[in-house]
Protein backbone atom coordinates (compact mmCIF):
# COMPACT_ATOMS: atom_id res chain seq x y z
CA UNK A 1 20.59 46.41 -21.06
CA UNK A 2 24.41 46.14 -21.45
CA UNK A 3 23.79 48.65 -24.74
CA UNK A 4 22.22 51.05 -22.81
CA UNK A 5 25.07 50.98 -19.78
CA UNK A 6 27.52 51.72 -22.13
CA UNK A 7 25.84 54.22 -24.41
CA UNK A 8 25.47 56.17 -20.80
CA UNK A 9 29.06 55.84 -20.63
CA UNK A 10 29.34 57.63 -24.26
CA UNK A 11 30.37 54.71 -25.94
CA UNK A 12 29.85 54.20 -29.27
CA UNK A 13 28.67 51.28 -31.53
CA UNK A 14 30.91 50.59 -34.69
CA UNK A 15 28.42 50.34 -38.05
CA UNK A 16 30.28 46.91 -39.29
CA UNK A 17 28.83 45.27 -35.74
CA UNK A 18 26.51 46.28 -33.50
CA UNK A 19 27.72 44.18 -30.76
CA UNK A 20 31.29 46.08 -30.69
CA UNK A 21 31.56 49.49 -28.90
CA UNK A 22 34.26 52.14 -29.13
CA UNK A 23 35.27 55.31 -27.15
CA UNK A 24 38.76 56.47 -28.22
CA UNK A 25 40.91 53.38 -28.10
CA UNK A 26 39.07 51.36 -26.00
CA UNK A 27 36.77 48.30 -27.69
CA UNK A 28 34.36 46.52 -26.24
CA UNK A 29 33.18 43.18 -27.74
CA UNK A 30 29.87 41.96 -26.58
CA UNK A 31 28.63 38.18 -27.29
CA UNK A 32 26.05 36.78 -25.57
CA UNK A 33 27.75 36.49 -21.91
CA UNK A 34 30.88 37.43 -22.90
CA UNK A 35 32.90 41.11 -22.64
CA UNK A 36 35.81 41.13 -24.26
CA UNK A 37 37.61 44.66 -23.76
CA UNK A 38 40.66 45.50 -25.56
CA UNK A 39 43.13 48.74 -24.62
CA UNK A 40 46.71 49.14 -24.22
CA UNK A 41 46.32 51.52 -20.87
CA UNK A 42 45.56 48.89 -18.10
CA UNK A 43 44.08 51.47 -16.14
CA UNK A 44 41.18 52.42 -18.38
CA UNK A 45 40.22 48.62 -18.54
CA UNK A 46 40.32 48.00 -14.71
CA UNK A 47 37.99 51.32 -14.66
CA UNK A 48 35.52 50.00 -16.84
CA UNK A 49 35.54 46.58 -15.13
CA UNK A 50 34.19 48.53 -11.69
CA UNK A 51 31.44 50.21 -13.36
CA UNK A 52 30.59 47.21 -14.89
CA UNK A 53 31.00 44.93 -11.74
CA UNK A 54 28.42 47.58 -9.74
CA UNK A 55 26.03 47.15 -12.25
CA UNK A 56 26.28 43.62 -13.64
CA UNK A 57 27.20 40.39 -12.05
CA UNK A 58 30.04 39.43 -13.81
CA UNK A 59 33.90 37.04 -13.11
CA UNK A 60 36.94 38.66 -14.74
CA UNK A 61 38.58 35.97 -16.17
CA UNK A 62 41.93 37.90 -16.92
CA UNK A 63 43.87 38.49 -19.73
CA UNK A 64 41.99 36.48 -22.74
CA UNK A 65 43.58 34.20 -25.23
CA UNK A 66 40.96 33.03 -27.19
CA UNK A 67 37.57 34.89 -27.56
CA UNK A 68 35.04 32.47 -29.59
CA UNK A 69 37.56 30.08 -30.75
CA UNK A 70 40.16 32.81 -31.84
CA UNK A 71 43.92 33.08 -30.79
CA UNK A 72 44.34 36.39 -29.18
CA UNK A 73 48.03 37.52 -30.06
């Protein structure tokens, strides 16, 4: 379902894991229930966070530092 969302949204899926997406600089990191999305311009992020919020139900937990048991420098 997620996949499909952001393949609409011309994301793409990186060949080393199909659970990470890419358009330009932005990543997304899917795992199970968790998004982890990873961009320097703030504004992109919060952008993605609406479309995903009107289509999933979802909590923004803020800026992440760790993501599966890894310190996120």
């Amino acid at each position: 379902m997620i996949h499909h969302f952001l393949v609409d949204l011309r994301y793409t899926q990186i060949h080393v894991d199909n659970n990470v997406f890419k358009k330009r600089i932005l990543i997304i990191a899917v795992y199970v229930d968790d998004i982890l999305l990873c961009k320097l311009n703030k504004n992109e992020i919060l952008d993605l966070k609406i479309k995903l919020s009107d289509h999933f139900e979802m909590t923004d937990c803020r800026a992440c530092k760790y993501y599966l048991k890894m310190l996120i420098i």
